[in-house]
Each structure stands twice: as structure tokens, then as C-alpha cells.
PDB file of N, CA and C in Angstrom:
ATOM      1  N   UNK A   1       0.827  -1.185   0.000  1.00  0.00           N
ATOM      2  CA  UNK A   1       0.000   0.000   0.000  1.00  0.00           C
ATOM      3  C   UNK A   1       0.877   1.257   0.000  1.00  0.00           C
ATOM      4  N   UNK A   2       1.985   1.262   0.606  1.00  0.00           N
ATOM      5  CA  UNK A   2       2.414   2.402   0.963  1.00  0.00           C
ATOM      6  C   UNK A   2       3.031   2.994   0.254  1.00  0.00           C
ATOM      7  N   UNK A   3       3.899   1.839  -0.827  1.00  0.00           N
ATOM      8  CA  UNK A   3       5.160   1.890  -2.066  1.00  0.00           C
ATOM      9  C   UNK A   3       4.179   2.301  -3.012  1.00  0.00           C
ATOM     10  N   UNK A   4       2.785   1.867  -3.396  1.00  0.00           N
ATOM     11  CA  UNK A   4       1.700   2.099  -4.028  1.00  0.00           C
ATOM     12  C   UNK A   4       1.147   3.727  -4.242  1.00  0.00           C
ATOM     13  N   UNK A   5       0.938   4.053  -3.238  1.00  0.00           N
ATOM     14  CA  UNK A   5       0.545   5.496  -3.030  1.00  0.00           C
ATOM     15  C   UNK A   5       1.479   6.181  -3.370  1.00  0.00           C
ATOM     16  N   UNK A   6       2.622   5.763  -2.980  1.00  0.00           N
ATOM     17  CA  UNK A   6       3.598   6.884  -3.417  1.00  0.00           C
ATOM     18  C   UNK A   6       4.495   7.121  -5.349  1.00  0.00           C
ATOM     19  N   UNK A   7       3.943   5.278  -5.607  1.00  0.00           N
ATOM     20  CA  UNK A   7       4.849   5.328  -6.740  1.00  0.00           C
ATOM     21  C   UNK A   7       3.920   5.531  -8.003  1.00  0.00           C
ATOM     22  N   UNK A   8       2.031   5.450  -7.539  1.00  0.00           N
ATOM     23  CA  UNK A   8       1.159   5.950  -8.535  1.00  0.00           C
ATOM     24  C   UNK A   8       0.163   6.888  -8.027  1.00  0.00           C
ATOM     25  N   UNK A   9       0.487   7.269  -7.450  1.00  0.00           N
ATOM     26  CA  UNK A   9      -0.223   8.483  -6.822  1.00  0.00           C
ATOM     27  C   UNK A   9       0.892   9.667  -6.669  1.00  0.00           C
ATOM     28  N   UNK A  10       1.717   9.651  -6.423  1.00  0.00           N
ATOM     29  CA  UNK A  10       2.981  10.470  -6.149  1.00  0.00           C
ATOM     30  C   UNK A  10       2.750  11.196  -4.945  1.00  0.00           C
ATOM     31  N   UNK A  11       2.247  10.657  -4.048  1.00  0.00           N
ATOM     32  CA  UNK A  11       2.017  11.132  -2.681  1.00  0.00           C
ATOM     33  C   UNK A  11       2.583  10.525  -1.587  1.00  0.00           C
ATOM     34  N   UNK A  12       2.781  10.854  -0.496  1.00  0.00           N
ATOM     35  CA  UNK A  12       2.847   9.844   0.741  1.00  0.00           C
ATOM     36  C   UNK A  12       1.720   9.175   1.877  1.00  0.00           C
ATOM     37  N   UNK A  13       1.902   8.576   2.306  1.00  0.00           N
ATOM     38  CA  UNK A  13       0.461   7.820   2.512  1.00  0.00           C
ATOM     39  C   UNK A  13       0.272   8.447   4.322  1.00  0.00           C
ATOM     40  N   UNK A  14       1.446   9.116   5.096  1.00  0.00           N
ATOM     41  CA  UNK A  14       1.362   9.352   5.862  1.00  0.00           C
ATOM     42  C   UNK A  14       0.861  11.013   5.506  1.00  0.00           C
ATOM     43  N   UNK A  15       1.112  11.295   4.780  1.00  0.00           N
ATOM     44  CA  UNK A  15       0.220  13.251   4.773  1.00  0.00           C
ATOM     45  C   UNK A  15      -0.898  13.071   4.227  1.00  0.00           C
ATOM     46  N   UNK A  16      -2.080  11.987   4.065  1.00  0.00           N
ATOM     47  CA  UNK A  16      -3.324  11.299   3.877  1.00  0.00           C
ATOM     48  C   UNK A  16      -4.197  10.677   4.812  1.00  0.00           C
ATOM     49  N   UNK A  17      -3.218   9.557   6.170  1.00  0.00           N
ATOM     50  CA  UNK A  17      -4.443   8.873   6.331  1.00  0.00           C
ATOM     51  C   UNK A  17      -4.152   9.539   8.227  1.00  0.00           C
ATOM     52  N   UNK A  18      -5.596   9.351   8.517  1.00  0.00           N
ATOM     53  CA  UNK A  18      -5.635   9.785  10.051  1.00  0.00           C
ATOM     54  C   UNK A  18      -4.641   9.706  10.879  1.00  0.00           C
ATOM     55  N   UNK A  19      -4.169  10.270  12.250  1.00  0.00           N
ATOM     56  CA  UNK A  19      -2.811  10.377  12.556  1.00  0.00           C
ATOM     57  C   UNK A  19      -3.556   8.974  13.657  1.00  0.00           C
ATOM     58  N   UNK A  20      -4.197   8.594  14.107  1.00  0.00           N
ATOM     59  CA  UNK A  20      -4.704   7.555  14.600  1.00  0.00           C
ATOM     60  C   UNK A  20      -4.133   6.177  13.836  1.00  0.00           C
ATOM     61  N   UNK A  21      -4.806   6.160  12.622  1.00  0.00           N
ATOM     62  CA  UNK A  21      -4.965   5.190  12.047  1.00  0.00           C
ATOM     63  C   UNK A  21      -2.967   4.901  11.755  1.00  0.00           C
ATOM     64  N   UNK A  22      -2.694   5.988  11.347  1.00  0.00           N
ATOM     65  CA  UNK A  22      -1.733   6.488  10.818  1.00  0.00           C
ATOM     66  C   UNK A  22      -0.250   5.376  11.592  1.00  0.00           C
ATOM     67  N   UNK A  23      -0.440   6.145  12.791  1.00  0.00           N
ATOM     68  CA  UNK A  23      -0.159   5.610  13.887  1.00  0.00           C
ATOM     69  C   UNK A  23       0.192   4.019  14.344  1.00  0.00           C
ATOM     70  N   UNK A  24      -0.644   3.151  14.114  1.00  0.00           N
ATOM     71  CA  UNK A  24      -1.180   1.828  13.739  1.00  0.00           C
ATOM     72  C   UNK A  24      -0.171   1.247  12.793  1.00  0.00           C
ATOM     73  N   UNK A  25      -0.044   2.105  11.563  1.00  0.00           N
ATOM     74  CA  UNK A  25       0.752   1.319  10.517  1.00  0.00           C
ATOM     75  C   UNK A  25       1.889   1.290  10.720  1.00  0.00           C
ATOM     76  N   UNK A  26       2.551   2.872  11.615  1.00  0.00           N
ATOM     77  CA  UNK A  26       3.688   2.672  11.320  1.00  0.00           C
ATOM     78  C   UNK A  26       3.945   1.517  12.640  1.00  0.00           C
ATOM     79  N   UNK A  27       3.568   0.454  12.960  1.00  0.00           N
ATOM     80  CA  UNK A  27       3.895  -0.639  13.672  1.00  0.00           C
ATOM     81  C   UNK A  27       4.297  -1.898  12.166  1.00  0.00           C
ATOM     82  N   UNK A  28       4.098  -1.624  10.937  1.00  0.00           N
ATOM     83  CA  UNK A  28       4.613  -2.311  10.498  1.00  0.00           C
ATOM     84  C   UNK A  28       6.000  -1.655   9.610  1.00  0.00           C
ATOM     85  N   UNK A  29       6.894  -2.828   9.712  1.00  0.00           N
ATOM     86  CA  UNK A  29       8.086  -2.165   9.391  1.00  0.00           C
ATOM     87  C   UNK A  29       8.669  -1.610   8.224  1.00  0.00           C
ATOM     88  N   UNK A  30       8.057  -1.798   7.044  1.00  0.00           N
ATOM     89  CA  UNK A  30       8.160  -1.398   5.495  1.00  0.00           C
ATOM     90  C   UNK A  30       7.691   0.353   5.710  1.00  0.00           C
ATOM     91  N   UNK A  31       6.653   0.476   6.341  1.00  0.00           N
ATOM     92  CA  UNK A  31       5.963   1.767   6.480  1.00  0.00           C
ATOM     93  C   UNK A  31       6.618   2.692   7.426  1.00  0.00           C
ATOM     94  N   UNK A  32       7.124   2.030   8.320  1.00  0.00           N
ATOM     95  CA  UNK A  32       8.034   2.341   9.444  1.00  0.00           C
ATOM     96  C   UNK A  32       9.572   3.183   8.530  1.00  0.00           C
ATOM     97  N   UNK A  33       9.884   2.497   8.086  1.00  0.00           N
ATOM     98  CA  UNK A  33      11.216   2.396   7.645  1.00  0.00           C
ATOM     99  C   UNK A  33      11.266   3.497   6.431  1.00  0.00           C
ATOM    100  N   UNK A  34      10.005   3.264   5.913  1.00  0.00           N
ATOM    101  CA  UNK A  34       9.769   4.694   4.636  1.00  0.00           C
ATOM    102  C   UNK A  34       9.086   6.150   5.541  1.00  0.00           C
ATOM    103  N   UNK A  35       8.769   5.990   6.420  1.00  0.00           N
ATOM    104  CA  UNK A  35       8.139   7.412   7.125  1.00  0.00           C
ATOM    105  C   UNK A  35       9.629   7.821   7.491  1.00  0.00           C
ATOM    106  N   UNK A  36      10.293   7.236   8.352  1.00  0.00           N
ATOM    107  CA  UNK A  36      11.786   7.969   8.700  1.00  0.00           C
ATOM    108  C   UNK A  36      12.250   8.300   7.373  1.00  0.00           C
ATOM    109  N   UNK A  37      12.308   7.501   6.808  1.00  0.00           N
ATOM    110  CA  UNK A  37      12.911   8.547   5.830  1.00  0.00           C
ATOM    111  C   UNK A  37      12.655   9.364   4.811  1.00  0.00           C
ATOM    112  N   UNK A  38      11.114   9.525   4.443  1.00  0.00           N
ATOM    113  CA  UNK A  38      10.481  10.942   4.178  1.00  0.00           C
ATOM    114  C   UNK A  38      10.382  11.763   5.345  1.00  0.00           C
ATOM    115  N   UNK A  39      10.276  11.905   6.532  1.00  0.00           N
ATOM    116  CA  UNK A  39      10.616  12.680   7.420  1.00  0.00           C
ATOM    117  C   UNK A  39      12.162  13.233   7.481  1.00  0.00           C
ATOM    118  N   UNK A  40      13.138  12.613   7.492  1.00  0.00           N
ATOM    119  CA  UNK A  40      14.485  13.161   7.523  1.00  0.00           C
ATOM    120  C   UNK A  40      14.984  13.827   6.170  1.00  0.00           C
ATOM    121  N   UNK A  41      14.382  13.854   5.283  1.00  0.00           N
ATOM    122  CA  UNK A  41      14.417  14.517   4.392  1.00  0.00           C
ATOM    123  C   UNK A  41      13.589  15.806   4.064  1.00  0.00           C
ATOM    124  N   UNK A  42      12.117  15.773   4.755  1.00  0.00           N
ATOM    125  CA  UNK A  42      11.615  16.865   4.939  1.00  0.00           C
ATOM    126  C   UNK A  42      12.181  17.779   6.678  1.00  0.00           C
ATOM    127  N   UNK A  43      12.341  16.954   6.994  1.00  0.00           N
ATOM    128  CA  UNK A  43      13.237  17.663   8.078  1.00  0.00           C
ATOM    129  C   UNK A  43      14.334  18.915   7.920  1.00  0.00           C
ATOM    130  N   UNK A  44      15.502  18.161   6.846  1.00  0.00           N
ATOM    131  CA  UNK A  44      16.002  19.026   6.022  1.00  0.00           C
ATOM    132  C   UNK A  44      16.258  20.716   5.938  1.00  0.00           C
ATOM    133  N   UNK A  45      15.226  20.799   5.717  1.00  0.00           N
ATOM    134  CA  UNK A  45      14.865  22.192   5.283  1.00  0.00           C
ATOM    135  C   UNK A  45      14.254  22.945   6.333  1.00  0.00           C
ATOM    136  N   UNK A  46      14.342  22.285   7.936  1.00  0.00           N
ATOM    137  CA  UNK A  46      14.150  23.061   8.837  1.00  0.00           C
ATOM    138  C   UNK A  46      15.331  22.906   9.725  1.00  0.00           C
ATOM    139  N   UNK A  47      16.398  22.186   9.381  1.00  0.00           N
ATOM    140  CA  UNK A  47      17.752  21.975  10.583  1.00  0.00           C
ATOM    141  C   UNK A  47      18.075  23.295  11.157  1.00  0.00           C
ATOM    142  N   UNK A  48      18.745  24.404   9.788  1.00  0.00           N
ATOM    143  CA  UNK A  48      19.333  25.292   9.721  1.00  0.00           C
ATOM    144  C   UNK A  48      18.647  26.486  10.277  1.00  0.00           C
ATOM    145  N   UNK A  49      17.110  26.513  10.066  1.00  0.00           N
ATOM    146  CA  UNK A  49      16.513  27.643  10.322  1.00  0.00           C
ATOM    147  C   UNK A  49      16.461  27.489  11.909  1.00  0.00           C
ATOM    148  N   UNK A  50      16.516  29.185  12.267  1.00  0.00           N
ATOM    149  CA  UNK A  50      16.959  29.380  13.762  1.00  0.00           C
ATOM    150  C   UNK A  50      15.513  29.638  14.164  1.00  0.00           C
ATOM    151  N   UNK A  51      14.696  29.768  13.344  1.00  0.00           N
ATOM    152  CA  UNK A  51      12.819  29.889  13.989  1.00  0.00           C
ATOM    153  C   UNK A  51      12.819  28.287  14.636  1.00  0.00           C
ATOM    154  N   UNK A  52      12.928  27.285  13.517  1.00  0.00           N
ATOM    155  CA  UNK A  52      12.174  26.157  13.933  1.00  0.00           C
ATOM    156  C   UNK A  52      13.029  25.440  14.791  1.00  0.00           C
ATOM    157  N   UNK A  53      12.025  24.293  15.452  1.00  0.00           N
ATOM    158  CA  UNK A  53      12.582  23.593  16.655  1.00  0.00           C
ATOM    159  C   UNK A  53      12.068  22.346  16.049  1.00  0.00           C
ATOM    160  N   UNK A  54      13.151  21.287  16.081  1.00  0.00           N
ATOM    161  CA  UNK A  54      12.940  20.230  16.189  1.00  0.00           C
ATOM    162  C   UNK A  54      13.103  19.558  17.480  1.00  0.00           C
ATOM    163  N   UNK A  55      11.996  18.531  18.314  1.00  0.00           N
ATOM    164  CA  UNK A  55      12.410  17.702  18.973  1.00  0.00           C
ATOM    165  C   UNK A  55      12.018  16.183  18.615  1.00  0.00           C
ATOM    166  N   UNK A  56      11.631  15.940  19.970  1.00  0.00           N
ATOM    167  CA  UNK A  56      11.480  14.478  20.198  1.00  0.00           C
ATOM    168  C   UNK A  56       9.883  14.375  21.015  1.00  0.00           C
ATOM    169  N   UNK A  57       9.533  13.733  19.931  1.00  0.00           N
ATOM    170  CA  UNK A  57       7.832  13.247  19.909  1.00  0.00           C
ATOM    171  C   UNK A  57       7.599  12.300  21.010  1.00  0.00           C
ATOM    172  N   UNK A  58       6.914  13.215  21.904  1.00  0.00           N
ATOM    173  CA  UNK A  58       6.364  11.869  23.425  1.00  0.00           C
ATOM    174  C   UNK A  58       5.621  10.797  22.816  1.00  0.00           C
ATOM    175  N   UNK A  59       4.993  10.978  21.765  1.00  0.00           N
ATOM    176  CA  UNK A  59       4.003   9.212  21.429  1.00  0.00           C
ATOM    177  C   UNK A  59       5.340   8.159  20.489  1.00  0.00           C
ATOM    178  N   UNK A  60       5.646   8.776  19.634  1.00  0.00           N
ATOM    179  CA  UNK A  60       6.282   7.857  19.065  1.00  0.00           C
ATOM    180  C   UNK A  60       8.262   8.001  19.165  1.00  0.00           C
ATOM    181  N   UNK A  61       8.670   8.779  20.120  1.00  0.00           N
ATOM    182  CA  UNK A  61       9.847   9.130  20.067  1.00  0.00           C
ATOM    183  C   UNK A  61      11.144   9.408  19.431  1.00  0.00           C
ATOM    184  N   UNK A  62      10.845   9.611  18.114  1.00  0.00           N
ATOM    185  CA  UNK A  62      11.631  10.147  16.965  1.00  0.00           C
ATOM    186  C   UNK A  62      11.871  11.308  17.445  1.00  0.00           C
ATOM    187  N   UNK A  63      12.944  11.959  17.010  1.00  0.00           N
ATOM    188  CA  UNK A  63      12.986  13.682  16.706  1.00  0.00           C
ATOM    189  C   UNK A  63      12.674  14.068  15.095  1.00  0.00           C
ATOM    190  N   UNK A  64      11.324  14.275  15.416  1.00  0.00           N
ATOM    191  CA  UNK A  64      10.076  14.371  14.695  1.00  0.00           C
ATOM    192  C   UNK A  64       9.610  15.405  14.706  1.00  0.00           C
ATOM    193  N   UNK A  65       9.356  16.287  15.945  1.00  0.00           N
ATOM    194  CA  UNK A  65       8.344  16.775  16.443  1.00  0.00           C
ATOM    195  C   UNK A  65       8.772  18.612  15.555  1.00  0.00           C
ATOM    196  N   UNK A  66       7.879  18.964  14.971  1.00  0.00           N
ATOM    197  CA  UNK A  66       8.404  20.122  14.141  1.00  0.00           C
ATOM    198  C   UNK A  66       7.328  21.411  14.406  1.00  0.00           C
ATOM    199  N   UNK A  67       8.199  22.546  15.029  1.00  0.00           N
ATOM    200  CA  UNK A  67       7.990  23.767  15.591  1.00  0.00           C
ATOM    201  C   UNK A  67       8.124  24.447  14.275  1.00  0.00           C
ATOM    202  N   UNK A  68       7.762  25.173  12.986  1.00  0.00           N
ATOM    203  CA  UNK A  68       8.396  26.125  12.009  1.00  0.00           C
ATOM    204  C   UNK A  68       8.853  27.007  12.604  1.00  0.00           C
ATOM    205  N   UNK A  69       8.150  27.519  13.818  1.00  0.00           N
ATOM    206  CA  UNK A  69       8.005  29.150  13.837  1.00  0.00           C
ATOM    207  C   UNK A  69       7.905  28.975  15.230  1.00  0.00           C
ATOM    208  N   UNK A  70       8.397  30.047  16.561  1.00  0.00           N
ATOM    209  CA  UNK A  70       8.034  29.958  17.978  1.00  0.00           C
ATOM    210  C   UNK A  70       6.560  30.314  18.105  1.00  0.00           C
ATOM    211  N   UNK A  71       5.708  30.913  16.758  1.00  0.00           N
ATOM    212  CA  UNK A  71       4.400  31.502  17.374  1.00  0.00           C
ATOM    213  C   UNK A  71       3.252  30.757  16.460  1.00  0.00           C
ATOM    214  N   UNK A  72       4.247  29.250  16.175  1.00  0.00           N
ATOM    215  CA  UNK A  72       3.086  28.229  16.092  1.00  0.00           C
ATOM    216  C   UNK A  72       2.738  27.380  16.371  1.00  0.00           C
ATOM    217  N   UNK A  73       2.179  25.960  16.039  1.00  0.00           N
ATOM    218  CA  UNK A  73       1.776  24.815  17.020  1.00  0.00           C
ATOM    219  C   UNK A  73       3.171  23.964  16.742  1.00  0.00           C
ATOM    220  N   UNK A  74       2.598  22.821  17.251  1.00  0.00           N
ATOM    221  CA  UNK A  74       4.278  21.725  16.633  1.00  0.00           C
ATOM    222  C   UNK A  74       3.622  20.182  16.209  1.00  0.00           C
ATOM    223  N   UNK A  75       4.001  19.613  15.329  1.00  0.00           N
ATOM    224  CA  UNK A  75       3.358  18.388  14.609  1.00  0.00           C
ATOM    225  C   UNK A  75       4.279  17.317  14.723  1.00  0.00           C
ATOM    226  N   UNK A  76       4.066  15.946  15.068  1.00  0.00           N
ATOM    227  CA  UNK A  76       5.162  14.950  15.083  1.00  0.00           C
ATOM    228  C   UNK A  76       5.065  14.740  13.448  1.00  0.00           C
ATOM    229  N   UNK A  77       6.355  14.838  12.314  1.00  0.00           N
ATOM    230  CA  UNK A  77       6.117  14.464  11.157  1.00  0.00           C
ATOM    231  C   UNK A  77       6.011  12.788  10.825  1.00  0.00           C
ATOM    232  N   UNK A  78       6.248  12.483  11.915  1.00  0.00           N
ATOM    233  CA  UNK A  78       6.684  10.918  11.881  1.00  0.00           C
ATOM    234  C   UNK A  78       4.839  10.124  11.678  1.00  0.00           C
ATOM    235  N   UNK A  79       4.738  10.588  13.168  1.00  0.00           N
ATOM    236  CA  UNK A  79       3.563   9.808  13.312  1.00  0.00           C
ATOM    237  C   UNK A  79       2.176  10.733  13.367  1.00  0.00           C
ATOM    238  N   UNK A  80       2.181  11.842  13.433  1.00  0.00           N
ATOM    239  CA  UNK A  80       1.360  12.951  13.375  1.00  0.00           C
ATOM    240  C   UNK A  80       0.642  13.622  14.363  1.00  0.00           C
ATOM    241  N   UNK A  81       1.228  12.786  15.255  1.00  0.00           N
ATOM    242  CA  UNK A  81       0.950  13.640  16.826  1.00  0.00           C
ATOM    243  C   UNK A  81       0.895  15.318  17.487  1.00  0.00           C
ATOM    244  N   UNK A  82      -0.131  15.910  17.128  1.00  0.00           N
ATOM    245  CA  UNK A  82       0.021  16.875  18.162  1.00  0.00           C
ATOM    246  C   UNK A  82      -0.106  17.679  19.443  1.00  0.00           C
ATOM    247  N   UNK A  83       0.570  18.039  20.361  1.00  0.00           N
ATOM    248  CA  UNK A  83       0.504  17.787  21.012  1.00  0.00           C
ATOM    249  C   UNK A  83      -0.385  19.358  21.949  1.00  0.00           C
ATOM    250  N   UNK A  84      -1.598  18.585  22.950  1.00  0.00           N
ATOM    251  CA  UNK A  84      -2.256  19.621  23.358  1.00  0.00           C
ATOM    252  C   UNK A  84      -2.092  20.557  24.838  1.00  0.00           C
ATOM    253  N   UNK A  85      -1.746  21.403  25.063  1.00  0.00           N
ATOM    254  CA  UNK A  85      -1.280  21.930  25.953  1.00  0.00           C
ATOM    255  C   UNK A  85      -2.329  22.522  26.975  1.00  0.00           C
ATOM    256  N   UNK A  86      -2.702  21.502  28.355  1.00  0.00           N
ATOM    257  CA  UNK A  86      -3.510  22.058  29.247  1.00  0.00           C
ATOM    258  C   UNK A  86      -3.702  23.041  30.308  1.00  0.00           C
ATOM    259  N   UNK A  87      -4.842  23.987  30.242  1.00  0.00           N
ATOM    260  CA  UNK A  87      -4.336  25.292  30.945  1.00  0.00           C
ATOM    261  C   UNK A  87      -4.440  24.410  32.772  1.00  0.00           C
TER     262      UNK A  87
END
């Protein structure tokens, strides 16, 4: 499914399916193994910039977790976790 979506659809299957569901798959390891590394490649293009923050995602523990900007939210790219902050 996943090599599928991406090689006739030209998409990735993780910026598509629910971060729930999402979640789920990457327990198998083909899907696993291709999210890291469309993530470290979209990662990329935020190392250098001194706005964004990368960390490390409390659900799935990659350094994933992507800040663009200090005055916005932050998204795990991995597994799609975000995370909600209680007053």
C-alpha cells in the first residue's frame, strides 16, 4: 500500500491517512522504515533555520516533532501527533 501510493499516486500515505490510524501502521516495518525517511528529508529544510525547533515526539519518540516558527503549534512528522497543551 504504501510503495503504491507513493509510486502511482505520487504522494505519501502518511500526509493522507488519520494520525490515529496512521499511527497503527507505522507498527509495520516497510511503512516504518519509509516514514523515517520521508521525514528526515523533509526535516532538512528546517535543521538550519533558527525559527524552527525540532524535537522528540512523546508518542512515538523520533525527533520528529516540528515547531516552524516559535508563534506556532508543533506536529510529530513521523507519526502525526500533536501535542495539546492544558491550561
Amino acid at each position: 500500500m504504501d510503495r503504491f501510493v507513493i509510486d502511482e499516486m505520487n504522494t505519501w500515505a502518511g500526509d493522507v491517512i488519520h494520525s490515529g490510524e496512521w499511527h497503527q501502521l507505522l507498527g509495520i516495518e516497510e511503512i516504518h522504515a519509509r516514514a523515517v525517511t520521508v521525514v528526515d528529508t523533509r526535516l532538512d529544510n528546517y535543521r538550519d533555520d533558527p525559527e524552527a525547533s525540532i524535537t522528540a515526539c512523546p508518542r512515538c519518540t523520533h525527533e520528529a516533532m516540528l515547531r516552524p516558527h516559535p508563534s506556532t503549534g508543533a506536529l510529530c512528522l513521523v507519526c502525526g501527533h500533536v501535542p495539546i497543551v492544558k491550561d
